[in-house]
PDB file of N, CA and C in Angstrom:
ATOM      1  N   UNK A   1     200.397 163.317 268.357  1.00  0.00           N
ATOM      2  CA  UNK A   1     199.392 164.228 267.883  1.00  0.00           C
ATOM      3  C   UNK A   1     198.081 163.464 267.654  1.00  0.00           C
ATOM      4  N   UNK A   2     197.086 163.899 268.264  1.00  0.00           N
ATOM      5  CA  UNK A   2     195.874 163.463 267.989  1.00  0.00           C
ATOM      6  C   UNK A   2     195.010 163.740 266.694  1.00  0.00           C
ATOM      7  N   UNK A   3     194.376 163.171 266.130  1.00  0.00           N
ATOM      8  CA  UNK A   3     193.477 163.287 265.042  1.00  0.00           C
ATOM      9  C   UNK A   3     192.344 163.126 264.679  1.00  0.00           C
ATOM     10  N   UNK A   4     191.311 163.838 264.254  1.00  0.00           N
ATOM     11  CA  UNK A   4     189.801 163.641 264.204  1.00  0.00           C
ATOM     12  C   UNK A   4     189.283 163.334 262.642  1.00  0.00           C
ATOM     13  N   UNK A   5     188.393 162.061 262.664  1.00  0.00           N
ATOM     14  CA  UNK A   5     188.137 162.447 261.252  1.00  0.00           C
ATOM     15  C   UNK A   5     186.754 161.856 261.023  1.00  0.00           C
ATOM     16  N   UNK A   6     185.514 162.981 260.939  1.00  0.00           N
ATOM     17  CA  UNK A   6     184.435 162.456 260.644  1.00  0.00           C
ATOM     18  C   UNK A   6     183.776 162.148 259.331  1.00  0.00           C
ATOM     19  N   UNK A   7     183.459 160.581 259.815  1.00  0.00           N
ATOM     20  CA  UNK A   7     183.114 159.474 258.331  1.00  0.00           C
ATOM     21  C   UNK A   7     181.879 159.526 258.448  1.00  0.00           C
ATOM     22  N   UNK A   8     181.539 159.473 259.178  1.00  0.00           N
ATOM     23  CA  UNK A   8     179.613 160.165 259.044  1.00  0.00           C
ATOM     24  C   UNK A   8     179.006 161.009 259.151  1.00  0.00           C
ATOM     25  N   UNK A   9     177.855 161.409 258.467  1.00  0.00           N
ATOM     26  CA  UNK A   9     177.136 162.444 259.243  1.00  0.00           C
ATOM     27  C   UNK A   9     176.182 162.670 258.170  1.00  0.00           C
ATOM     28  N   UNK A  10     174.783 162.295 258.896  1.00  0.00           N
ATOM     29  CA  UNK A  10     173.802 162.409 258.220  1.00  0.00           C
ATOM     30  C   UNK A  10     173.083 163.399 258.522  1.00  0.00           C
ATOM     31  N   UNK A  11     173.302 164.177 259.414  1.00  0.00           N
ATOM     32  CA  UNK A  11     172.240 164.722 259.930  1.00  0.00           C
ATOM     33  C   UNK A  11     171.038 164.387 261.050  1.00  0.00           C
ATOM     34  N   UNK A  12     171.472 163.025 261.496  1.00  0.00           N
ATOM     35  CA  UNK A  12     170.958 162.367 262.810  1.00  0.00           C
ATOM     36  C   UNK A  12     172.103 161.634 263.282  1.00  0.00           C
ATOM     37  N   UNK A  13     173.224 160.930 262.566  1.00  0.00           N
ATOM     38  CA  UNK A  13     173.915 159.524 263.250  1.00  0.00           C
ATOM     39  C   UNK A  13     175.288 161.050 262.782  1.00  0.00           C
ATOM     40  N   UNK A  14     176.099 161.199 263.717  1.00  0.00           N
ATOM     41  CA  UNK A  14     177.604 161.432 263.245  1.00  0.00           C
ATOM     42  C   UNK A  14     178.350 160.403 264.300  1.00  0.00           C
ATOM     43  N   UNK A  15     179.544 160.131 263.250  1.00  0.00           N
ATOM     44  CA  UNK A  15     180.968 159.277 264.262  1.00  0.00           C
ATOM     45  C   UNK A  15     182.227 160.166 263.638  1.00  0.00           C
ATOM     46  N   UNK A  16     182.646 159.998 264.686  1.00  0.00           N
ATOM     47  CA  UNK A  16     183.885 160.471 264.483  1.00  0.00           C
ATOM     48  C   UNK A  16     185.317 159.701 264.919  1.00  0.00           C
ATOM     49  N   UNK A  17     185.980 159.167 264.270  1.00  0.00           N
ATOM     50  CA  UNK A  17     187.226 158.428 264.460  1.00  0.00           C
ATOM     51  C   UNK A  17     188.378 159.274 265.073  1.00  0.00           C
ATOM     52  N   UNK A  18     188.919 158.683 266.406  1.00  0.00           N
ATOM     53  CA  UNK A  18     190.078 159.383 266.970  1.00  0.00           C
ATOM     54  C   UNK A  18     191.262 158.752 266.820  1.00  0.00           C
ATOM     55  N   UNK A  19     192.583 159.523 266.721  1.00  0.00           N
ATOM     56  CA  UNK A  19     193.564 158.553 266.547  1.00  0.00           C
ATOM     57  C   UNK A  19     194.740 159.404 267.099  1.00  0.00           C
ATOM     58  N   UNK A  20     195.857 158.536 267.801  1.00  0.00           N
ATOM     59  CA  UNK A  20     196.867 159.608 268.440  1.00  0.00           C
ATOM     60  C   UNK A  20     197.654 158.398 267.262  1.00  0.00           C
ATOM     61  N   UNK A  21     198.755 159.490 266.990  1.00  0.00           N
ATOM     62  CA  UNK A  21     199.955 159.388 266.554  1.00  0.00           C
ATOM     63  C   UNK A  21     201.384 158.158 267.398  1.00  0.00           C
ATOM     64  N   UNK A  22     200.883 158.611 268.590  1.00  0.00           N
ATOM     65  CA  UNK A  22     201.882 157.440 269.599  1.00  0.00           C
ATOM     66  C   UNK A  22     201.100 155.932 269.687  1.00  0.00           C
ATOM     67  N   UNK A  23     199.911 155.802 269.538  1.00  0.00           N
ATOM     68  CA  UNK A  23     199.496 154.317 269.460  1.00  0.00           C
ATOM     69  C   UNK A  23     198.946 154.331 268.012  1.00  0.00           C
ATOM     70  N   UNK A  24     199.664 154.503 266.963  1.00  0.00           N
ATOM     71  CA  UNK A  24     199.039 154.418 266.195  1.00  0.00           C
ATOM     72  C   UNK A  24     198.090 152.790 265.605  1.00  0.00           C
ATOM     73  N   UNK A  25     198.280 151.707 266.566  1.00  0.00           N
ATOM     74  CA  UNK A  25     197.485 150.519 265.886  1.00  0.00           C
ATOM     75  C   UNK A  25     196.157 150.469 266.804  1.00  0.00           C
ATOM     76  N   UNK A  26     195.810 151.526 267.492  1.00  0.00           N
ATOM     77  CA  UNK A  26     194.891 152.009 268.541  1.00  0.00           C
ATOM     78  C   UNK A  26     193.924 153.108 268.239  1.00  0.00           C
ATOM     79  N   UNK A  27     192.633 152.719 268.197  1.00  0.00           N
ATOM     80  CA  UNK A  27     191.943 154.529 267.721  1.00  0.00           C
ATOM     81  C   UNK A  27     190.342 153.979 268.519  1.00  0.00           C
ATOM     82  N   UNK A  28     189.671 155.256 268.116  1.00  0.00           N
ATOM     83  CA  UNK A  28     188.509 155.482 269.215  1.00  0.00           C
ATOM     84  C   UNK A  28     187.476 155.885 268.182  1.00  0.00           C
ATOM     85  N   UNK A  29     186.309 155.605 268.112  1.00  0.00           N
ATOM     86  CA  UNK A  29     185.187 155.980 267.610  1.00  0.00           C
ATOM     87  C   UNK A  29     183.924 156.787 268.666  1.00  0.00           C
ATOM     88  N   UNK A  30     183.688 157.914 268.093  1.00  0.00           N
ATOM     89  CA  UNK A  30     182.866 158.658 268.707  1.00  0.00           C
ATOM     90  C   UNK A  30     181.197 158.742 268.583  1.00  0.00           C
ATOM     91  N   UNK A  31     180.214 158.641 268.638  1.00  0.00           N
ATOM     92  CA  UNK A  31     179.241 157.953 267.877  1.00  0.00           C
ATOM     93  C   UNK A  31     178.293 159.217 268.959  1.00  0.00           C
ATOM     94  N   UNK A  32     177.149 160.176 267.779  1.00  0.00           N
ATOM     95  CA  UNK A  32     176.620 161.079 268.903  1.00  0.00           C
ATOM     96  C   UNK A  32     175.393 160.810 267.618  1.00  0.00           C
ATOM     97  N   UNK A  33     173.848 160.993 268.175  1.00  0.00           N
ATOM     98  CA  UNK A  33     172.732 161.224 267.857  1.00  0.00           C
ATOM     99  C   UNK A  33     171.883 161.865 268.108  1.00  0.00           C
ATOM    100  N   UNK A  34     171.222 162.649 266.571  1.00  0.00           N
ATOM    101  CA  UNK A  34     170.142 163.764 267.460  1.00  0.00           C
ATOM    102  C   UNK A  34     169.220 163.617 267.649  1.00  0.00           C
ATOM    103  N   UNK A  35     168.499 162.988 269.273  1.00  0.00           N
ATOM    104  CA  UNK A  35     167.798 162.114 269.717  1.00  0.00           C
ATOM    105  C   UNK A  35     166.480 162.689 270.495  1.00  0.00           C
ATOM    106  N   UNK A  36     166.325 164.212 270.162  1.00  0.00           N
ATOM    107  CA  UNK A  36     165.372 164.625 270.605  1.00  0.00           C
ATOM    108  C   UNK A  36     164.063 164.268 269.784  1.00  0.00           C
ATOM    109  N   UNK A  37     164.126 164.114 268.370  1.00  0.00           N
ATOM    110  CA  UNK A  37     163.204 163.557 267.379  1.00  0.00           C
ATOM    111  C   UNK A  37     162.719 162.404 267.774  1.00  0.00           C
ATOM    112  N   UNK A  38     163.965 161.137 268.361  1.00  0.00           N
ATOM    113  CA  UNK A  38     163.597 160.006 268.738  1.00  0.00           C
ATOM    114  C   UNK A  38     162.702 159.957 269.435  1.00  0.00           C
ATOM    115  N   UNK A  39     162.654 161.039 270.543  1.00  0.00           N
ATOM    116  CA  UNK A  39     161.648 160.790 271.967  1.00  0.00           C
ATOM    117  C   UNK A  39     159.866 161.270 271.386  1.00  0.00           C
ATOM    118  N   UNK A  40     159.991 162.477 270.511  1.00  0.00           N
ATOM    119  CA  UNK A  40     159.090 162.554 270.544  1.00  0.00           C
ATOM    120  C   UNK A  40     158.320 161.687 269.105  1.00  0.00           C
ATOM    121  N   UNK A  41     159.320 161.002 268.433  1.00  0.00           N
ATOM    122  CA  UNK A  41     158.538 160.033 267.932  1.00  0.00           C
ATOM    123  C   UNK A  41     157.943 159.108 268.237  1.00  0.00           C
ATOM    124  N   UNK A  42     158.477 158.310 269.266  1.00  0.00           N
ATOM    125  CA  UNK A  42     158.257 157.498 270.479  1.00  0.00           C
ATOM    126  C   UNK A  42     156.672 157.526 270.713  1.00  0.00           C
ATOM    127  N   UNK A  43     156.479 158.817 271.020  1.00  0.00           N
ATOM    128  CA  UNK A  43     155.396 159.053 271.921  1.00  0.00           C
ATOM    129  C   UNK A  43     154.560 159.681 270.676  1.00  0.00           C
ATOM    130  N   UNK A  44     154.902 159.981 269.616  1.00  0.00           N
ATOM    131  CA  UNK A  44     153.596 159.900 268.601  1.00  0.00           C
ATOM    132  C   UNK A  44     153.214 158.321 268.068  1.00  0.00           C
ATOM    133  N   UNK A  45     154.242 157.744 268.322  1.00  0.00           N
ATOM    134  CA  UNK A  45     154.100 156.190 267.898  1.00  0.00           C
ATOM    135  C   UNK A  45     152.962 155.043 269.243  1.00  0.00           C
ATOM    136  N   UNK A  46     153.760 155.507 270.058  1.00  0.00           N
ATOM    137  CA  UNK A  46     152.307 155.033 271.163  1.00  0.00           C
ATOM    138  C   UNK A  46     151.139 155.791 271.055  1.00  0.00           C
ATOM    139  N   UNK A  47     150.850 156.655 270.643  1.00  0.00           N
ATOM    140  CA  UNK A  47     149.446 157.276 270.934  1.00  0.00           C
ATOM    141  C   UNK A  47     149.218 156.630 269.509  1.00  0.00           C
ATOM    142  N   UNK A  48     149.901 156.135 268.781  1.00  0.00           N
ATOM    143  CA  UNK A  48     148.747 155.870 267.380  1.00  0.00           C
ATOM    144  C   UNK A  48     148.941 154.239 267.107  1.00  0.00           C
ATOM    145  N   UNK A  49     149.163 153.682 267.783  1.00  0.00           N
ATOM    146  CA  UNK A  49     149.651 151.835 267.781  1.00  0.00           C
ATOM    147  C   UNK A  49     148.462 151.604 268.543  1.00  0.00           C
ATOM    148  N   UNK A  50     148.082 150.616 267.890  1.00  0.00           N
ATOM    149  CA  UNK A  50     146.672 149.785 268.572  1.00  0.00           C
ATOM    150  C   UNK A  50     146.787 149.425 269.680  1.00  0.00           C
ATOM    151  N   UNK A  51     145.633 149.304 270.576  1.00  0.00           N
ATOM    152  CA  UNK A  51     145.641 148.662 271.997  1.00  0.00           C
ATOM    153  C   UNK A  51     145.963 147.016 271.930  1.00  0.00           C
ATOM    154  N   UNK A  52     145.071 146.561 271.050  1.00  0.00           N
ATOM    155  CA  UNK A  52     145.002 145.102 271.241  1.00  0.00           C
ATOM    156  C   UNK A  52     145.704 144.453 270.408  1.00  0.00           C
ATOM    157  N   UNK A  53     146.649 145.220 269.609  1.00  0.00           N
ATOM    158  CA  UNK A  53     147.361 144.902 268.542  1.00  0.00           C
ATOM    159  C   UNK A  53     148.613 143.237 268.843  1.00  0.00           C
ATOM    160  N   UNK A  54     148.742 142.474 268.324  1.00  0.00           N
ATOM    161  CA  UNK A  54     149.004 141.044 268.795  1.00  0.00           C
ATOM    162  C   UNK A  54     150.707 141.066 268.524  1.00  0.00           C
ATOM    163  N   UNK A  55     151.366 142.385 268.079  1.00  0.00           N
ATOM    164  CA  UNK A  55     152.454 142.378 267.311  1.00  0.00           C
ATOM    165  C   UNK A  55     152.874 144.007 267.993  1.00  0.00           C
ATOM    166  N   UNK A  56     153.816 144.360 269.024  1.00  0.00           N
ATOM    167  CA  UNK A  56     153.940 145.651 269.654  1.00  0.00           C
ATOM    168  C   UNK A  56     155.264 146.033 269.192  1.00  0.00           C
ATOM    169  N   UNK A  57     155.595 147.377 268.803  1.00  0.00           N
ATOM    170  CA  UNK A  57     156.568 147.970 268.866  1.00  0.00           C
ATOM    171  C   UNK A  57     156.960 148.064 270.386  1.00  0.00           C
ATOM    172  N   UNK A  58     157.977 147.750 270.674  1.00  0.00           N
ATOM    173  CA  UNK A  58     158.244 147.459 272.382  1.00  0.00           C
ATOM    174  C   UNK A  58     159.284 149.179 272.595  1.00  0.00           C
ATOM    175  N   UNK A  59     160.309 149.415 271.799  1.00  0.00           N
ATOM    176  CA  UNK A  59     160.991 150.459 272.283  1.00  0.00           C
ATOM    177  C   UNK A  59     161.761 150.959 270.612  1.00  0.00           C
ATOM    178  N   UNK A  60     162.642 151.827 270.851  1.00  0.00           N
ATOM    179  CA  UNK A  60     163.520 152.249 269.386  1.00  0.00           C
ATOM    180  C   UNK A  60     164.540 153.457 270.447  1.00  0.00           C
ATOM    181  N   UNK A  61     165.663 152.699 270.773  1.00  0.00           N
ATOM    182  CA  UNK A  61     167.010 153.349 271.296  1.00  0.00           C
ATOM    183  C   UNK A  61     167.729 153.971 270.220  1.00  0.00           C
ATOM    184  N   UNK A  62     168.177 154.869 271.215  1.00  0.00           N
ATOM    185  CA  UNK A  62     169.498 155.728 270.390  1.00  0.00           C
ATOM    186  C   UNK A  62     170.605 154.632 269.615  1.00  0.00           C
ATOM    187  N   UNK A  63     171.431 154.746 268.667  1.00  0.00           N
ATOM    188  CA  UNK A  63     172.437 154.073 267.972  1.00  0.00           C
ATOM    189  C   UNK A  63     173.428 153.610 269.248  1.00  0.00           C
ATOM    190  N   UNK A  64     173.496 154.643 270.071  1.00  0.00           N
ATOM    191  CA  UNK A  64     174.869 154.616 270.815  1.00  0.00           C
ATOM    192  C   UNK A  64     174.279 153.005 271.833  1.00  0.00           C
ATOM    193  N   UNK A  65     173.189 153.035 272.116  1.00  0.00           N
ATOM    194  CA  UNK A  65     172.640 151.449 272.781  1.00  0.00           C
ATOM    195  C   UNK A  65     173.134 150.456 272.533  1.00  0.00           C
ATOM    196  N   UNK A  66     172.293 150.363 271.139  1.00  0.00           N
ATOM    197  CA  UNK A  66     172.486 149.500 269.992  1.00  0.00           C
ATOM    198  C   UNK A  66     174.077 149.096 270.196  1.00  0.00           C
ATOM    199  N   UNK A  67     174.989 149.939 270.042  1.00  0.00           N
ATOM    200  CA  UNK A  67     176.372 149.543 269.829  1.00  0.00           C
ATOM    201  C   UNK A  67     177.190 148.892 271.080  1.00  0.00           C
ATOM    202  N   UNK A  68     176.135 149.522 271.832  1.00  0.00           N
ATOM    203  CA  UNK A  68     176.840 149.148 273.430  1.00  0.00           C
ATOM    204  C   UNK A  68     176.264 147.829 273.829  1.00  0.00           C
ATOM    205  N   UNK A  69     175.266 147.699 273.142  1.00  0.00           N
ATOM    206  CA  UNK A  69     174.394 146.073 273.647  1.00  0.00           C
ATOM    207  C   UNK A  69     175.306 145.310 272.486  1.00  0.00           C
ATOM    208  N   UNK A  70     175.461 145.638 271.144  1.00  0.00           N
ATOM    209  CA  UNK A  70     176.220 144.602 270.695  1.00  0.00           C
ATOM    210  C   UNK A  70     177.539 144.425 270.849  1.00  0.00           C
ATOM    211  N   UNK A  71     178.768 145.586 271.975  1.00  0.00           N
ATOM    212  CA  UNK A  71     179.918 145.433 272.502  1.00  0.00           C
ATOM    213  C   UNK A  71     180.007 144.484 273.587  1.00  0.00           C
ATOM    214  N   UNK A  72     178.820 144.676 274.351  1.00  0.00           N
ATOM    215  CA  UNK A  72     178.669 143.932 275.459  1.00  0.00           C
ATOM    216  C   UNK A  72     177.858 142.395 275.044  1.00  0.00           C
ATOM    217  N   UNK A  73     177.586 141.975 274.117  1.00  0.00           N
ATOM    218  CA  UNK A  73     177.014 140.844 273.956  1.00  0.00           C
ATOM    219  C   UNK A  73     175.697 140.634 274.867  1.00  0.00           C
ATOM    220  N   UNK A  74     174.872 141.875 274.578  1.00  0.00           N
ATOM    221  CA  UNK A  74     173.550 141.453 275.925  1.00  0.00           C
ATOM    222  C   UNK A  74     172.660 140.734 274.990  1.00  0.00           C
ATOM    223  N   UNK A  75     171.828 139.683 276.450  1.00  0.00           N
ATOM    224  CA  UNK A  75     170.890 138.984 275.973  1.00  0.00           C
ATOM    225  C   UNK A  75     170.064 139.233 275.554  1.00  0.00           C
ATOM    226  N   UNK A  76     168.732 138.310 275.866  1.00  0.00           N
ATOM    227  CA  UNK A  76     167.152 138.792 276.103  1.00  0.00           C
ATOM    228  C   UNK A  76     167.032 139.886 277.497  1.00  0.00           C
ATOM    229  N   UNK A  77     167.894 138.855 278.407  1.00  0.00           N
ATOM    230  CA  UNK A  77     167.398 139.760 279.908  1.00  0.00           C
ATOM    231  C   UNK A  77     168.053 140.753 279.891  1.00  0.00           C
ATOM    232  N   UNK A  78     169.019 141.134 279.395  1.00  0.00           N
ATOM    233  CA  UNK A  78     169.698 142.315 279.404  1.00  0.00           C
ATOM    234  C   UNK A  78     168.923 143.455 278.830  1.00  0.00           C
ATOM    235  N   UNK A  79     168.870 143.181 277.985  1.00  0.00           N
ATOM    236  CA  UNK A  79     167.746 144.101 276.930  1.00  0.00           C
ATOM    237  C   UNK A  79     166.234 144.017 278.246  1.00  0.00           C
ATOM    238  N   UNK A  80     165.206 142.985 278.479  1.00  0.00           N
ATOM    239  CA  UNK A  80     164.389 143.403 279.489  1.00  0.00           C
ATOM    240  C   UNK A  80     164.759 144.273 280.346  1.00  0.00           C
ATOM    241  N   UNK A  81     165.860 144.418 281.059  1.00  0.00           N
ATOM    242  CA  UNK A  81     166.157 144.562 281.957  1.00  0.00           C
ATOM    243  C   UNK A  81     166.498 146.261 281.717  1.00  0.00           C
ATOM    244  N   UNK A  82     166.845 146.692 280.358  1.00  0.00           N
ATOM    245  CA  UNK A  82     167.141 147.965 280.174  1.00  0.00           C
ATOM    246  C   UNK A  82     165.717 148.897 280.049  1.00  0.00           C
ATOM    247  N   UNK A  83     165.296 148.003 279.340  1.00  0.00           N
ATOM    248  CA  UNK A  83     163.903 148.599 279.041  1.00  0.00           C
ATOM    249  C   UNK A  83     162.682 148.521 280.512  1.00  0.00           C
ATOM    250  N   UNK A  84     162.835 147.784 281.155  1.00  0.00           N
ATOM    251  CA  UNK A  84     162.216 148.541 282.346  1.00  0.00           C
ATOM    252  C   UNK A  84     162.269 148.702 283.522  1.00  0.00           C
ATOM    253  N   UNK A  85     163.896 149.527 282.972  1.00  0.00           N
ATOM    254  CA  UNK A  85     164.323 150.198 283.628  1.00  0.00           C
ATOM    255  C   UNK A  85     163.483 151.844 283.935  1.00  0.00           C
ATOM    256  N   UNK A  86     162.379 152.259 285.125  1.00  0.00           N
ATOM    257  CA  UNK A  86     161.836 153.576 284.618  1.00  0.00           C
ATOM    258  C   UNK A  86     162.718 154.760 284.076  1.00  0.00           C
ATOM    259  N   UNK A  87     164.155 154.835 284.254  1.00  0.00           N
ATOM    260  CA  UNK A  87     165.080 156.032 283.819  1.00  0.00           C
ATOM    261  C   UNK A  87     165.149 156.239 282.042  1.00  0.00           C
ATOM    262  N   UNK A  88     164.580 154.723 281.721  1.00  0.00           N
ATOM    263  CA  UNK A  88     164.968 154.930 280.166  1.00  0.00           C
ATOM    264  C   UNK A  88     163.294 154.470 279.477  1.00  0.00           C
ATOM    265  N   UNK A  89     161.954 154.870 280.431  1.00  0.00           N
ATOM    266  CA  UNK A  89     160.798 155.306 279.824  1.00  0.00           C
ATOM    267  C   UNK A  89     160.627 155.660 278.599  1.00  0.00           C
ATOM    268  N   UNK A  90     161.114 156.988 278.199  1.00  0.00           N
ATOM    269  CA  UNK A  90     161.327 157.803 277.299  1.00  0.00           C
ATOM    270  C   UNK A  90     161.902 157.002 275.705  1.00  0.00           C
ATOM    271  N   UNK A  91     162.077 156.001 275.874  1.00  0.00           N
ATOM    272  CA  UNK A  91     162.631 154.964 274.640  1.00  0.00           C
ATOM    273  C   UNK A  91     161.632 153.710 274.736  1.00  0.00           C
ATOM    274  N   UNK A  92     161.042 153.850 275.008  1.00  0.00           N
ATOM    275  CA  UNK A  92     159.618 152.939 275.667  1.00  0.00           C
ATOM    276  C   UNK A  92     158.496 153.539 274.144  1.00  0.00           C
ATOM    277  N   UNK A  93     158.070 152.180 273.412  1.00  0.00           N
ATOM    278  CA  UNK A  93     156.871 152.912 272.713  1.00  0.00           C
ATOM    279  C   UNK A  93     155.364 152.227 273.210  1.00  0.00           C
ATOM    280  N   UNK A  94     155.742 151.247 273.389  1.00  0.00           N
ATOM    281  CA  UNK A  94     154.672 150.158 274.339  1.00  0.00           C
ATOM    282  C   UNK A  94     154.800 150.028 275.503  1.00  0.00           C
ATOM    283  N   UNK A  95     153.939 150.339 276.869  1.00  0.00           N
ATOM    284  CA  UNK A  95     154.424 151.177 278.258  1.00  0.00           C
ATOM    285  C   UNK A  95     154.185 149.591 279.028  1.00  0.00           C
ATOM    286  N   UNK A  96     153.702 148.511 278.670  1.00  0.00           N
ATOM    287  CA  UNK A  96     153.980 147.202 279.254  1.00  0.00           C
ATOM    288  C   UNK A  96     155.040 146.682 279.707  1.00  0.00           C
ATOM    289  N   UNK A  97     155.091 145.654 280.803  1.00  0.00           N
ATOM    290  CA  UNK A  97     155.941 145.381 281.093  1.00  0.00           C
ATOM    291  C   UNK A  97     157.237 144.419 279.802  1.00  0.00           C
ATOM    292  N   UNK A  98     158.214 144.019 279.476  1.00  0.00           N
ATOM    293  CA  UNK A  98     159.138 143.178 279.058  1.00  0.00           C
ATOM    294  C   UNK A  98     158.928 141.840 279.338  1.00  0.00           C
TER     295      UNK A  98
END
């Protein structure tokens, strides 16, 4: 028998813990964000960040990133490499290159 049990939920970050009954030393975390705020903060945050500013907000990803860059142990280039990427623009607050 499977089981759900959500330990978070703020109102932006929920997880939810899965667990079957037959592996019980085995379970799954579900991790969802409401990330439409993110984008368009994003883009109120570049239109109001200085041009020549010596110190840039470079990007601000969803949680679920975050967790996946620290599962995967990514680097520097990994991280460059996500960020300009053009598919993930939209998490971009400084439109320069990495």
């Amino acid at each position: 028998m499977e089981r759900k049990f959500v330990y978070q939920d703020d109102g932006v970050v929920r997880r939810t813990m899965f667990a079957d009954d037959a592996t019980p030393d085995k379970f799954g975390i579900f991790t969802e964000q409401n990330t439409p705020d993110l984008f368009a903060n994003n883009v109120a945050l570049a239109d109001a960040h200085p041009r020549r500013s010596t110190n840039k907000l470079v990007a601000r990803v969803p949680i679920q990133v975050y967790e996946q860059a620290i599962r995967e142990g990514w680097d520097d280039d990994d991280w460059k490499k996500f960020l300009n990427d053009p598919a993930n623009k939209n998490l971009r607050v400084w439109q320069g290159r990495v």
